[in-house]
Protein backbone atom coordinates (compact mmCIF):
# COMPACT_ATOMS: atom_id res chain seq x y z
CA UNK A 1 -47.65 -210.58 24.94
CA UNK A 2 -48.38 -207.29 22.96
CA UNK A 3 -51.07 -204.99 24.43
CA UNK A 4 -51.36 -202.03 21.87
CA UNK A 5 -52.39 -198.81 23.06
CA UNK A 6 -55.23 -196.92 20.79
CA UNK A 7 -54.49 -195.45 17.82
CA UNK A 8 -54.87 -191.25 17.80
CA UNK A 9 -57.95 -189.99 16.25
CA UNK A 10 -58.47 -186.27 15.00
CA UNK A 11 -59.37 -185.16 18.32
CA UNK A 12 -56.14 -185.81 19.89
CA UNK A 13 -52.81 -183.87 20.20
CA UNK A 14 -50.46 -184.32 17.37
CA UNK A 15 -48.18 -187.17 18.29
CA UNK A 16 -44.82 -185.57 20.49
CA UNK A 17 -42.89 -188.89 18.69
CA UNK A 18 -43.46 -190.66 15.74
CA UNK A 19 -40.68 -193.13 14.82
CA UNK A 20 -40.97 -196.16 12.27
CA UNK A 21 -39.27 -199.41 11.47
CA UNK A 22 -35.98 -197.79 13.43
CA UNK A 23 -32.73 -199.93 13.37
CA UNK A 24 -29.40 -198.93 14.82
CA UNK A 25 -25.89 -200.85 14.85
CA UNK A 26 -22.83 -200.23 16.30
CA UNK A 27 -19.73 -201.34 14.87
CA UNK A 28 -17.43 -203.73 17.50
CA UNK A 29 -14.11 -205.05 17.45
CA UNK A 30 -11.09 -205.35 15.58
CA UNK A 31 -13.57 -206.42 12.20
CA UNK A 32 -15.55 -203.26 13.34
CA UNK A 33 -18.61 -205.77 12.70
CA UNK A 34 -21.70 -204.05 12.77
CA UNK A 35 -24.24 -205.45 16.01
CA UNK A 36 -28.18 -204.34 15.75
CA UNK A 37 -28.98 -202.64 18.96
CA UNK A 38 -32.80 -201.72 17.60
CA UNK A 39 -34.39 -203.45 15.16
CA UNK A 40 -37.15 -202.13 13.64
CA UNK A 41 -38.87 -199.93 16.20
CA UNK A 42 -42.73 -198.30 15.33
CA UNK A 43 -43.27 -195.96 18.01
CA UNK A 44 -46.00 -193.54 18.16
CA UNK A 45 -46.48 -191.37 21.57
CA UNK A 46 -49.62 -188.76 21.96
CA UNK A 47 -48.21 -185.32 23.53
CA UNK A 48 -48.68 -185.06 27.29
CA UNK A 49 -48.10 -189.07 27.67
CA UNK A 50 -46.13 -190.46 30.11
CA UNK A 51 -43.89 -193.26 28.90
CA UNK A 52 -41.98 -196.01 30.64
CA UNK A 53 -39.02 -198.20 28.97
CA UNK A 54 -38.40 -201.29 31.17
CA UNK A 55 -36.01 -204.38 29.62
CA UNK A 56 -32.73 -205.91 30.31
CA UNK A 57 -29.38 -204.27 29.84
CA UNK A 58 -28.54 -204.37 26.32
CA UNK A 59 -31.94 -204.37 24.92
CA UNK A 60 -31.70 -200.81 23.90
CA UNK A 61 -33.42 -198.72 26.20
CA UNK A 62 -30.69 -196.13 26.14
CA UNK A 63 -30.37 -196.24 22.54
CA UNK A 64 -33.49 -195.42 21.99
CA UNK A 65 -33.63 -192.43 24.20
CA UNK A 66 -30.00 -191.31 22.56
CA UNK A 67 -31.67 -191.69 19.35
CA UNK A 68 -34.71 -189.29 20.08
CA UNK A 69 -32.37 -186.34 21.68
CA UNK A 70 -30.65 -186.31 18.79
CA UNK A 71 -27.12 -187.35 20.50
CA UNK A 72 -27.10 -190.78 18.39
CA UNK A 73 -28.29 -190.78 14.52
CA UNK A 74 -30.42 -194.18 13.47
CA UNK A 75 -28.97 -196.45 11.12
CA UNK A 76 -31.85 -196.34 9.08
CA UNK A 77 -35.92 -195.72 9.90
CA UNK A 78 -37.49 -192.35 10.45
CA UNK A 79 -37.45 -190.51 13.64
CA UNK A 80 -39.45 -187.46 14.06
CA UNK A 81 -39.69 -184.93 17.06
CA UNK A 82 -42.66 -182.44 17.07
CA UNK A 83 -42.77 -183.17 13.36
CA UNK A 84 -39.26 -182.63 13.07
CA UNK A 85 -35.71 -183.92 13.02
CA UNK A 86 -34.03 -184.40 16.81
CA UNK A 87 -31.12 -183.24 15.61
CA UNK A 88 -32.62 -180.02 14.32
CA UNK A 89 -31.90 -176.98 17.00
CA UNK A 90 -35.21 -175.54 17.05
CA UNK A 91 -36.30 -179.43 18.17
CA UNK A 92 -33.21 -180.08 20.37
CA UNK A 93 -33.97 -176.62 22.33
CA UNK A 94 -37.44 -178.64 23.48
CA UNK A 95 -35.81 -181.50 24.26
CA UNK A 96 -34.73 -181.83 28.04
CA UNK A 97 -32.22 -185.40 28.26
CA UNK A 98 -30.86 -186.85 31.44
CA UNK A 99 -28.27 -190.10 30.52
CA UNK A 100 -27.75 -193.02 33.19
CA UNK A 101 -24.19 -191.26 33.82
CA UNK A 102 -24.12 -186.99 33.15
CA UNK A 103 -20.95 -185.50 33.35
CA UNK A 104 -20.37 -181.70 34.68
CA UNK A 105 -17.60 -179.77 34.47
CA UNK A 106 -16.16 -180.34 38.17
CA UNK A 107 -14.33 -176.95 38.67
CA UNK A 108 -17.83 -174.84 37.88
CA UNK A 109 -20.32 -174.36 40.67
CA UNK A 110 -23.44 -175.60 40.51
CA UNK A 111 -25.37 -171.88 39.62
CA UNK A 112 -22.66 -171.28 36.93
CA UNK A 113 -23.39 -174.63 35.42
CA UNK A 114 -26.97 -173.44 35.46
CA UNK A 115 -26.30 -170.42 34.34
CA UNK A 116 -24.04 -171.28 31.36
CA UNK A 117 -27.06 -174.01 30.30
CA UNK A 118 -29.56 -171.60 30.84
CA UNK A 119 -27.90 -169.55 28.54
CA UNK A 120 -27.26 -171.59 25.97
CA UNK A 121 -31.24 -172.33 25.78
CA UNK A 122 -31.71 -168.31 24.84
CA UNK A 123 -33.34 -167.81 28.42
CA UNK A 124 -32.96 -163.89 29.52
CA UNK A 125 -31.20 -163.35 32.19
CA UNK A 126 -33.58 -162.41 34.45
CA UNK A 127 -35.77 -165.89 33.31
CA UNK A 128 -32.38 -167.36 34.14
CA UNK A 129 -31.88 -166.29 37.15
CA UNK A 130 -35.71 -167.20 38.64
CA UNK A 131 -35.48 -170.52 37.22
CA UNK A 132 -32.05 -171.25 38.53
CA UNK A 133 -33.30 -170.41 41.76
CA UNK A 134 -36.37 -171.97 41.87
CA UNK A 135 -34.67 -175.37 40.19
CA UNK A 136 -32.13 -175.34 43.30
CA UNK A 137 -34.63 -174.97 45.62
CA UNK A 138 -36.44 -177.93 44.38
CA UNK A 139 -34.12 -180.21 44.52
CA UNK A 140 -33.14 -179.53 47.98
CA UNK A 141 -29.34 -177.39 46.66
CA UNK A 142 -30.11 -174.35 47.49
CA UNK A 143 -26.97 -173.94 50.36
CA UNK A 144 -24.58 -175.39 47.93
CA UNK A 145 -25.23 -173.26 45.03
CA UNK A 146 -22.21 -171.70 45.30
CA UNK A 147 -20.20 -174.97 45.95
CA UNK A 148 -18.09 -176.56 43.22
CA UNK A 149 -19.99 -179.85 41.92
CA UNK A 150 -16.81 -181.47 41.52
CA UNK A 151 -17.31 -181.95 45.87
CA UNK A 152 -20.86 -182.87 45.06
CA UNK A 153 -21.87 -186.71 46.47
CA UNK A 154 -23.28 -188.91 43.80
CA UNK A 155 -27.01 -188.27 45.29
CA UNK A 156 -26.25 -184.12 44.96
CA UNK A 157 -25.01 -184.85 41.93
CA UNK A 158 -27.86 -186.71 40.55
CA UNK A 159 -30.13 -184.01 41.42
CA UNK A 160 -28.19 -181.35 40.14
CA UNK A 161 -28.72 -183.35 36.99
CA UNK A 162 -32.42 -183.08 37.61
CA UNK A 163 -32.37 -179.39 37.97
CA UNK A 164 -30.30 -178.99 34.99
CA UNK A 165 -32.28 -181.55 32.35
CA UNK A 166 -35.74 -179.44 33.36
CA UNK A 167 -34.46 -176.30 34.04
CA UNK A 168 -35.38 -175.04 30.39
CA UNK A 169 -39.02 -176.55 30.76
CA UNK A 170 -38.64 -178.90 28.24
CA UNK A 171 -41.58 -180.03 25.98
CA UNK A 172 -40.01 -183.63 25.88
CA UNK A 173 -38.32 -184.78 29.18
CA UNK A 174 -36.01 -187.84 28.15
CA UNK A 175 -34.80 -189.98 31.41
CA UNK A 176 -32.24 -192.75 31.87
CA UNK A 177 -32.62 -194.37 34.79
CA UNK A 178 -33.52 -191.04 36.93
CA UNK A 179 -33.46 -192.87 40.21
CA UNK A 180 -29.98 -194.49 39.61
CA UNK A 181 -27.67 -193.08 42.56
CA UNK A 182 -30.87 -190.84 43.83
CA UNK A 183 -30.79 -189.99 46.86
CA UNK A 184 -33.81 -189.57 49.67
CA UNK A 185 -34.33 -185.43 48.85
CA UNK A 186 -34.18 -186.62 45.23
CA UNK A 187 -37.01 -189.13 45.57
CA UNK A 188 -39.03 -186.30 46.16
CA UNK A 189 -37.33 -183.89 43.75
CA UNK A 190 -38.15 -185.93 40.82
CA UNK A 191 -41.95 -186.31 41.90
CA UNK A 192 -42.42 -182.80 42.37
CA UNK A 193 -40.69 -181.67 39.31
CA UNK A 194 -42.43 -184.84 36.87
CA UNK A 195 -45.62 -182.96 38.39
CA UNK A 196 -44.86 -179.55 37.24
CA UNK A 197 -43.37 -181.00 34.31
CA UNK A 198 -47.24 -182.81 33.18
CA UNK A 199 -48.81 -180.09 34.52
CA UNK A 200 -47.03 -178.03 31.57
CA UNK A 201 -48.83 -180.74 29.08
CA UNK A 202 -44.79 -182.32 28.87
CA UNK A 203 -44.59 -185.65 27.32
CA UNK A 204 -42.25 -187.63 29.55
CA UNK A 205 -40.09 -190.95 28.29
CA UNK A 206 -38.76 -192.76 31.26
CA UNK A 207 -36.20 -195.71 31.34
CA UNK A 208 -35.66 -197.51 34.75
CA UNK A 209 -35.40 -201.31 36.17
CA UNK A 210 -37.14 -199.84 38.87
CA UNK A 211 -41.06 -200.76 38.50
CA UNK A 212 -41.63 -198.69 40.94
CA UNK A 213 -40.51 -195.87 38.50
CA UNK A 214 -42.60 -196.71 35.91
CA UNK A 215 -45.80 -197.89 37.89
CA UNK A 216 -45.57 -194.09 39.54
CA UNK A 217 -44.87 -192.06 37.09
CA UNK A 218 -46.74 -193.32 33.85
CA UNK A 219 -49.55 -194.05 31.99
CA UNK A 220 -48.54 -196.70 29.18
CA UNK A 221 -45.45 -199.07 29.39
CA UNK A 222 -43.49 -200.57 26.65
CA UNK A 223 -40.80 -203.70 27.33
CA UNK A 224 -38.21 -203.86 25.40
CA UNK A 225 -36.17 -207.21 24.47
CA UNK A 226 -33.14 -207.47 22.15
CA UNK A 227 -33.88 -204.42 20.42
CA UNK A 228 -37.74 -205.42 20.01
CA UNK A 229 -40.86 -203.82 21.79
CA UNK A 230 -42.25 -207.28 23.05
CA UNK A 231 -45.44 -205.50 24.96
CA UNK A 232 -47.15 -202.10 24.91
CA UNK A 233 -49.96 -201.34 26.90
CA UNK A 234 -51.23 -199.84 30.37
CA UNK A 235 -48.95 -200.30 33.48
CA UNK A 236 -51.42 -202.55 35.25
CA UNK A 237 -52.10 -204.76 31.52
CA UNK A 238 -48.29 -205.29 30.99
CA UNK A 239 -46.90 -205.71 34.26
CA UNK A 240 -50.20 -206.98 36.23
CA UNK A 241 -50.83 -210.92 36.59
CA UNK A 242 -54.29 -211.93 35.38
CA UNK A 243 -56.23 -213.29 38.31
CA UNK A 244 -54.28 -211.67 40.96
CA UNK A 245 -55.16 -208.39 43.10
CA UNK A 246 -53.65 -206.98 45.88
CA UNK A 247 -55.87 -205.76 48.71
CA UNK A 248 -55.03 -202.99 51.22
CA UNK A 249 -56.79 -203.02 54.75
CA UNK A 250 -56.77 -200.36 57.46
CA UNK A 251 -58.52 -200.17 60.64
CA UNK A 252 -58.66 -204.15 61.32
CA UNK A 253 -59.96 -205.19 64.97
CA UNK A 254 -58.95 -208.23 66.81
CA UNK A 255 -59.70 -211.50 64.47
CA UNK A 256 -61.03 -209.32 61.20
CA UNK A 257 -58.03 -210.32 59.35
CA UNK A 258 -58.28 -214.14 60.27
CA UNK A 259 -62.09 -213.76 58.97
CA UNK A 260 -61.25 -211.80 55.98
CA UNK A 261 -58.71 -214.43 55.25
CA UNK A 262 -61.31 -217.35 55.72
CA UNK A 263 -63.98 -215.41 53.42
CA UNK A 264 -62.22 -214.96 50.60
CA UNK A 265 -60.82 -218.63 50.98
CA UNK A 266 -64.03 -219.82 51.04
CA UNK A 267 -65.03 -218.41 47.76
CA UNK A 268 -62.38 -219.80 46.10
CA UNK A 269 -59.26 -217.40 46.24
CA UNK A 270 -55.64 -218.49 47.33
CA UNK A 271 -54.02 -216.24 49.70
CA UNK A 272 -50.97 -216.39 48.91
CA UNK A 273 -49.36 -213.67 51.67
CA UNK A 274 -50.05 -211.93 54.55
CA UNK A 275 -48.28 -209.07 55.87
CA UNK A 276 -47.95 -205.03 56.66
CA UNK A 277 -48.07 -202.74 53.98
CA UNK A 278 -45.29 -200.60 53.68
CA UNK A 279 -45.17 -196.67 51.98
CA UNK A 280 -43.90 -196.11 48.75
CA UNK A 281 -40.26 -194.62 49.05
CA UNK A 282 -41.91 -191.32 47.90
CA UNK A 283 -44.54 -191.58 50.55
CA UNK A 284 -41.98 -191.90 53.60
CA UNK A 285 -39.30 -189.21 52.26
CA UNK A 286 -42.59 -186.68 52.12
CA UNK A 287 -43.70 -188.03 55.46
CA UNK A 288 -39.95 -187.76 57.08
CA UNK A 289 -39.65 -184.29 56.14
């Protein structure tokens, strides 16, 4: 299956990533024999899309993200960043990356952390300061700001992470598996700051197994299989199943459902299940708050 989104015309934003026929390797074991990890990728994404990445482990999902922060260089192909290089510092400073595992330096707390990053982007100090607040609050970390993250759990940790991929207000926001040892706060953390993030015009590149991820938080989908994108399209065109809908009912009396059921049989449809609908994990962490 291969659903192609549309090509840009001259009315649309200059493409945030353009990459063609990209191919990377990694050299493994004693023969240091070189294994394709991506082969041949031709990528184009519109600035101010929201992407998703969904495929098995080892497909290259990671790579690819690696790749376009400028952390991993391609074997071959061409990669280009807002028309530039992502290993180029004036592109890397736009760049906001959060890998599957993020190490911190365990003896710093979490507002130096901040603080040191925030410097490193060029942001004055009183930008610094504002953002570092407002990042904390966000991300529900405000009372431990002062706490070492080395005593951080692995849900404070992963929003920490959060707060310090964003904190800059990156143009591109790069995510490995963002939901990977989340915990509830950071459900809703993410959410709030992907919204702030579009609402900047941010391009966003997400990698998750979680559908749920992708189905929430973008617009066009690509799967990728041994290094191959093997569909590209609209959530609902790549991951939907032709012929099949699901229907949400509120406000049933006695007996509607049994009739409802016995309708739509009668013109032809299987129901396949019946059963309570349930919130999204986003929906219940806002409503439990």
């Amino acid at each position: 299956m291969e659903v192609r989104a549309p090509s840009r015309d001259n009315g649309r934003m200059p493409a945030a990533v353009s990459v063609s026929d990209l191919r990377k390797s990694f050299a493994v074991g004693f023969r240091r024999t070189r294994r394709p990890v991506l082969r041949g990728l031709d990528l184009e994404l519109e600035t101010g899309t929201s992407l998703g990445l969904i495929g098995p482990n080892g497909s290259g999902k990671s790579t690819l993200l690696r790749v376009l922060a400028g952390v991993e260089a391609p074997t071959s192909g061409n990669v280009r960043v807002f028309d530039g290089s992502p290993d180029a510092s004036k592109v890397r400073a736009r760049i906001g990356f959060l890998p599957e595992e993020t190490p911190f330096p365990a003896e710093l707390s979490a507002t130096e952390a901040l603080q040191l990053l925030g410097a490193l982007h060029g942001l004055p100090r009183a930008m610094r300061a504002t953002r570092i607040a407002e990042a904390l609050a966000t991300v529900g970390l405000t009372d431990d700001a002062s706490r070492a993250i080395g005593r951080f759990s692995k849900g404070m940790l992963r929003r920490f992470a959060l707060a310090h991929t964003l904190l800059h207000e990156p143009d591109l926001v790069l995510l490995d598996e963002p939901t990977a040892g989340l915990d509830a706060p950071g459900h809703v953390a993410l959410a709030e700051l992907l919204a702030r993030s579009r609402a900047r015009g941010a391009t966003h590149i997400i990698a998750s197994h979680h559908l749920s991820d992708i189905v929430t938080h973008c617009e066009r989908v690509i799967v990728l299989i041994d290094g191959r994108i093997r569909a590209d399209g609209a959530p609902d065109d790549v991951l939907g199943r032709s012929g099949t809908v699901s229907l949400e009912l509120e406000h049933l009396q006695d007996g509607a459902l049994d009739a409802a059921r016995s309708a739509l049989e009668a013109l032809g449809a299987h129901v396949r299940s019946v059963g309570p609908t349930h919130d999204t994990l986003v929906e219940l962490y806002r409503r439990l708050r």
